[in-house]
Protein backbone atom coordinates (compact mmCIF):
# COMPACT_ATOMS: atom_id res chain seq x y z
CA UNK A 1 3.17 -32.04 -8.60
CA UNK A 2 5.99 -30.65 -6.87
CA UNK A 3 9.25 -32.65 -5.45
CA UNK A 4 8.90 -32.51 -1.75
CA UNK A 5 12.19 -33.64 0.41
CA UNK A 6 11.76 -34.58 4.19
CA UNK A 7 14.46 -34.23 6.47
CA UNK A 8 14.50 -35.90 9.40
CA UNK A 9 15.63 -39.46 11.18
CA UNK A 10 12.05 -40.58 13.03
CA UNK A 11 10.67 -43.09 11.29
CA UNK A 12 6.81 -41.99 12.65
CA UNK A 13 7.14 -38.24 11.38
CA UNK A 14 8.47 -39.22 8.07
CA UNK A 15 5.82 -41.89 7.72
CA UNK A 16 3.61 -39.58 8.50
CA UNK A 17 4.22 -36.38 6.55
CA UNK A 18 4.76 -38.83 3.57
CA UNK A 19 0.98 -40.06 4.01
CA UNK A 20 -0.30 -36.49 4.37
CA UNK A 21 1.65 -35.49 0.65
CA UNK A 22 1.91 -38.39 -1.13
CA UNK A 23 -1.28 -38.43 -2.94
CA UNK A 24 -0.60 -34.46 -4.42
CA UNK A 25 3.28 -34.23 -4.53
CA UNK A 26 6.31 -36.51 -5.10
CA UNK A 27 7.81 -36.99 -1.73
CA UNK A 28 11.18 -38.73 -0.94
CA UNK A 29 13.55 -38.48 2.31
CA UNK A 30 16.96 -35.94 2.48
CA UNK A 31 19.75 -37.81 3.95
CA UNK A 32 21.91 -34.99 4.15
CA UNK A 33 20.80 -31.09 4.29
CA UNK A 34 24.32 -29.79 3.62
CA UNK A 35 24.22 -31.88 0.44
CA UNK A 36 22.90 -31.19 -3.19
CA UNK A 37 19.91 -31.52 -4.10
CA UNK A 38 16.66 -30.45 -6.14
CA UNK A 39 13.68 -29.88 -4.54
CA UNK A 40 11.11 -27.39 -4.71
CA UNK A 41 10.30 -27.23 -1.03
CA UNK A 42 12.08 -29.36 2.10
CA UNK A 43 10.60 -30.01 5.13
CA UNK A 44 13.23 -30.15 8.27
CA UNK A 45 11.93 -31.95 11.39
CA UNK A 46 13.17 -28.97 14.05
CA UNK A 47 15.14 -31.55 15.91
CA UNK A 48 17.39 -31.62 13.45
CA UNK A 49 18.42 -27.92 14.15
CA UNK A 50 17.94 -28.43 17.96
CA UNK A 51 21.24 -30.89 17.06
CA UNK A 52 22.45 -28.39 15.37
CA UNK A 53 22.16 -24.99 14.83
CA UNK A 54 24.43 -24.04 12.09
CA UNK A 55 21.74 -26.22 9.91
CA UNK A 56 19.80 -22.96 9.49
CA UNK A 57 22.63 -21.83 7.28
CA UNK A 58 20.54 -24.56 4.40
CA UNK A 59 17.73 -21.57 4.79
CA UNK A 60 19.35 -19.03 3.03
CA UNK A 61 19.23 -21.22 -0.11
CA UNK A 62 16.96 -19.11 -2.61
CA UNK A 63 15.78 -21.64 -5.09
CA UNK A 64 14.14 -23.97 -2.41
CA UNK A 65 11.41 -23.29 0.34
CA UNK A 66 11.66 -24.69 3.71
CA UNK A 67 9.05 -25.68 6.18
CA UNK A 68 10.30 -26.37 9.22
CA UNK A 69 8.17 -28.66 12.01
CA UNK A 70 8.55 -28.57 15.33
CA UNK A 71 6.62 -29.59 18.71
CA UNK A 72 5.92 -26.92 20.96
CA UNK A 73 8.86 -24.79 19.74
CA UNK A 74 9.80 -21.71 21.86
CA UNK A 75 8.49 -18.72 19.86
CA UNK A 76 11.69 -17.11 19.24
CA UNK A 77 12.72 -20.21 17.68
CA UNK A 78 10.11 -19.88 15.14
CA UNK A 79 10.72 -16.64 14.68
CA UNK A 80 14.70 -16.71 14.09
CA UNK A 81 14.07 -19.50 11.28
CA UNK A 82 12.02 -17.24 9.39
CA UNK A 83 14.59 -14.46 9.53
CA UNK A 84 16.97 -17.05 8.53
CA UNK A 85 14.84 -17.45 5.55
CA UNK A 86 12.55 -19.98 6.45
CA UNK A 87 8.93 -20.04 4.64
CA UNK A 88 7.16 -21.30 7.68
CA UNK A 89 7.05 -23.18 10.64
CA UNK A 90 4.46 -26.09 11.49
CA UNK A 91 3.77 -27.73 15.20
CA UNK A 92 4.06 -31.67 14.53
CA UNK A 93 1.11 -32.52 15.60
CA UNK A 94 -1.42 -30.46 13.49
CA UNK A 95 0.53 -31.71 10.67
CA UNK A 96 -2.49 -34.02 9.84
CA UNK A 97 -4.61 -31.49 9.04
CA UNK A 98 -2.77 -28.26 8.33
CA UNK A 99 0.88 -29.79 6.97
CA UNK A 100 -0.44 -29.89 3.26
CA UNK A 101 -2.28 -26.29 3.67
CA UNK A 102 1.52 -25.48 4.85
CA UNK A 103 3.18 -27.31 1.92
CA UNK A 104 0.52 -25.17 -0.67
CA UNK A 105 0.96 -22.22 0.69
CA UNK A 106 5.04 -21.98 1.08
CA UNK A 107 5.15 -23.23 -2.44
CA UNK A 108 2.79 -20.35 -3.61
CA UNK A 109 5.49 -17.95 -2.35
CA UNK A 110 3.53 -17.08 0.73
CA UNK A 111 4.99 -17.69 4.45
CA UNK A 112 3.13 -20.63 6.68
CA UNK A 113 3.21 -18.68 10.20
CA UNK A 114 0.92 -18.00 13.38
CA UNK A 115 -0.52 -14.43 12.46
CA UNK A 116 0.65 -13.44 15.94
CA UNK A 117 4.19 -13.64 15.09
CA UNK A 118 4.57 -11.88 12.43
CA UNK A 119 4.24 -8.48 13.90
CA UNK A 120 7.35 -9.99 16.05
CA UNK A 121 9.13 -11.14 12.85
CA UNK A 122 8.71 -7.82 11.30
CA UNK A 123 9.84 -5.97 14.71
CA UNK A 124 12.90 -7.68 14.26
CA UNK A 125 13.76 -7.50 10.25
CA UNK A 126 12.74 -3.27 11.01
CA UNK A 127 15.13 -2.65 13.91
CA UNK A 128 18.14 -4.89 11.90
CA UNK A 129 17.50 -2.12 9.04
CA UNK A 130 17.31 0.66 11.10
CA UNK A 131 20.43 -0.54 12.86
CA UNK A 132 22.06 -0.75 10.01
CA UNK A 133 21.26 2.80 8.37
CA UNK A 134 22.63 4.57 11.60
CA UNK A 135 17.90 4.60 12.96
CA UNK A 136 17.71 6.92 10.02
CA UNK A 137 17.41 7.09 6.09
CA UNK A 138 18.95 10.03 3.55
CA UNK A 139 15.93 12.81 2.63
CA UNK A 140 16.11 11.44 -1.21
CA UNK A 141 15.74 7.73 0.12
CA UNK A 142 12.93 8.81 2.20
CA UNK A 143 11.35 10.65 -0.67
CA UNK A 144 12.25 7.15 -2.88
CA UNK A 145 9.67 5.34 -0.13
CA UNK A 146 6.87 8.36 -0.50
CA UNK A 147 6.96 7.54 -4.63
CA UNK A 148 7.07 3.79 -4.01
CA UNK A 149 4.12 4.31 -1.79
CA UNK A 150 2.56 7.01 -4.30
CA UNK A 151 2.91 4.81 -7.17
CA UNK A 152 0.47 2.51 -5.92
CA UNK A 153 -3.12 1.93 -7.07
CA UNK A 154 -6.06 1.89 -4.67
CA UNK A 155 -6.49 -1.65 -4.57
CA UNK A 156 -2.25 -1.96 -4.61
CA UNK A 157 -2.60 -0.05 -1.07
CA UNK A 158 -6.01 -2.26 0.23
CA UNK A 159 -3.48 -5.44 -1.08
CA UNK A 160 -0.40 -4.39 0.61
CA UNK A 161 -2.06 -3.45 3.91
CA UNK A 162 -3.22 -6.83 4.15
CA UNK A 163 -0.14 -8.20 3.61
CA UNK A 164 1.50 -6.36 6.38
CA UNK A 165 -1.06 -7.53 8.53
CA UNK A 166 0.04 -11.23 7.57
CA UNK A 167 -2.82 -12.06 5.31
CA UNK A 168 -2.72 -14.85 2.83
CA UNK A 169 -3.43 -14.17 -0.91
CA UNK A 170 -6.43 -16.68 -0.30
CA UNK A 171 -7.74 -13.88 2.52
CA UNK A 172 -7.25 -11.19 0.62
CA UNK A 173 -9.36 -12.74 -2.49
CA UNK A 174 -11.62 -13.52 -0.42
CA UNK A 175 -12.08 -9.96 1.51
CA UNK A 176 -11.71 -8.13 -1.61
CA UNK A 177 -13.89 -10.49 -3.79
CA UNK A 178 -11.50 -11.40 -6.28
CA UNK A 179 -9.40 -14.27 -7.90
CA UNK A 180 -5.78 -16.03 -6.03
CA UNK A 181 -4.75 -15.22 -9.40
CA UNK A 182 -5.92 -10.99 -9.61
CA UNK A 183 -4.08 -11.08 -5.95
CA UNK A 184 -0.39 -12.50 -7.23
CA UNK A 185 -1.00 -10.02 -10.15
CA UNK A 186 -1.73 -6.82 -7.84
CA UNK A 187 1.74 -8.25 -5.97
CA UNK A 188 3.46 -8.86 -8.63
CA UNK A 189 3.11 -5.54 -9.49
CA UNK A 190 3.65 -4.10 -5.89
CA UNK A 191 6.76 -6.23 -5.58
CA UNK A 192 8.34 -4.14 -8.70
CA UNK A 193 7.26 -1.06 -7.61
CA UNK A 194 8.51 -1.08 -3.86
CA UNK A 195 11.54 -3.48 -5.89
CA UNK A 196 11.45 -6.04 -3.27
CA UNK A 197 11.19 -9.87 -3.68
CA UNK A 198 8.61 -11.07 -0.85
CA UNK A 199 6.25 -10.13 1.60
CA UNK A 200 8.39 -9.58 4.62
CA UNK A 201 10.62 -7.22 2.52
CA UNK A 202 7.32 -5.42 1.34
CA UNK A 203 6.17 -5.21 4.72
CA UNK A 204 9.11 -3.88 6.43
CA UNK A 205 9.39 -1.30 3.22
CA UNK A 206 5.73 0.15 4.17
CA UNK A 207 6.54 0.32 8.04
CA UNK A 208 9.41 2.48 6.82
CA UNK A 209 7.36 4.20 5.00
CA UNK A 210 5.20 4.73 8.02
CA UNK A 211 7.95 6.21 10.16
CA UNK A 212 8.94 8.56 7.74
CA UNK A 213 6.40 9.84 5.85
């Protein structure tokens, strides 16, 4: 049972993302984001940032995920939370069915996002690196990526392609007809080996690897 803070001020969204958790997961309101607190995931209604958008400074906390909700949120909204450090954004009203699927799967590690989005997420995170390295890496870090990428097993590679295509580890048991568990081993493992700490940062690491191979 994990401890599940809600942040927000209307009384019919908090009653109602209560309901949907209650029964799995130890759920309590956050009166104040900026404040401390323990929680293992906190869910921010997305009004709260329209208020205020220095909030999304809370999303760069490591030890907590974040599931932001929103109605009918302008895409690059949802998209800048995330490379805030947001696990995943959720549209208010499908929170009835999908907001504990959300909750599971953020806690899991794994990012709660349209599939269409994350190519645009990715886009972004990519073009900030390459900005950053002057559009172009050193021969011996672009030989580091070709042994990352070389290191890999077969069914490493058939995992991480999945993931850059914005899979969850669910999917990729199921396509590959294994175990959730087998998965978070195989990225476990991948995570070391490309010595990154999440999906986004593995997926940006093979479209590098793309572009300079």
């Amino acid at each position: 049972m994990a401890n599940i803070l809600i942040y927000s001020n209307n009384p019919r969204l908090l009653a109602e993302w209560m309901h949907v958790l209650i029964a799995d997961h130890s759920v309590s309101r956050l009166l104040n984001a900026r404040s401390e607190y323990r929680a293992d995931a906190v869910i921010i209604d997305a009004g709260k940032l329209d208020e205020d958008a220095s909030l999304m400074a809370v999303f760069s906390n490591p030890n907590v995920r974040f599931l932001v909700m929103g109605s009918h949120w302008p895409e690059q909204k949802q998209v800048e939370v995330m490379l805030r450090g947001a696990a995943g954004y959720c549209e208010e009203a499908e929170a009835g069915q999908l907001l504990k699927r959300a909750v599971e799967c953020i806690l899991r590690g794994d990012i709660w996002i349209r599939r269409s989005l994350v190519p645009k997420v990715l886009g972004v995170l990519t073009g900030q690196m390459q900005s950053s390295q002057g559009n172009h890496l050193s021969l011996d870090e672009r030989d580091k990526l070709t042994r990352m990428s070389n290191s890999l097993s077969a069914r490493e590679l058939e995992v991480a392609n999945m993931i850059r295509q914005g899979k969850s580890n669910r999917s990729i048991a199921e396509a590959m007809s294994i175990s959730e568990r087998t998965v978070k081993a195989h990225l476990s493992s991948i995570f070391r080996k490309f010595e990154v700490d999440d999906r986004l940062c593995l997926a940006i690491r093979l479209k590098e690897i793309d572009q300079y191979r």
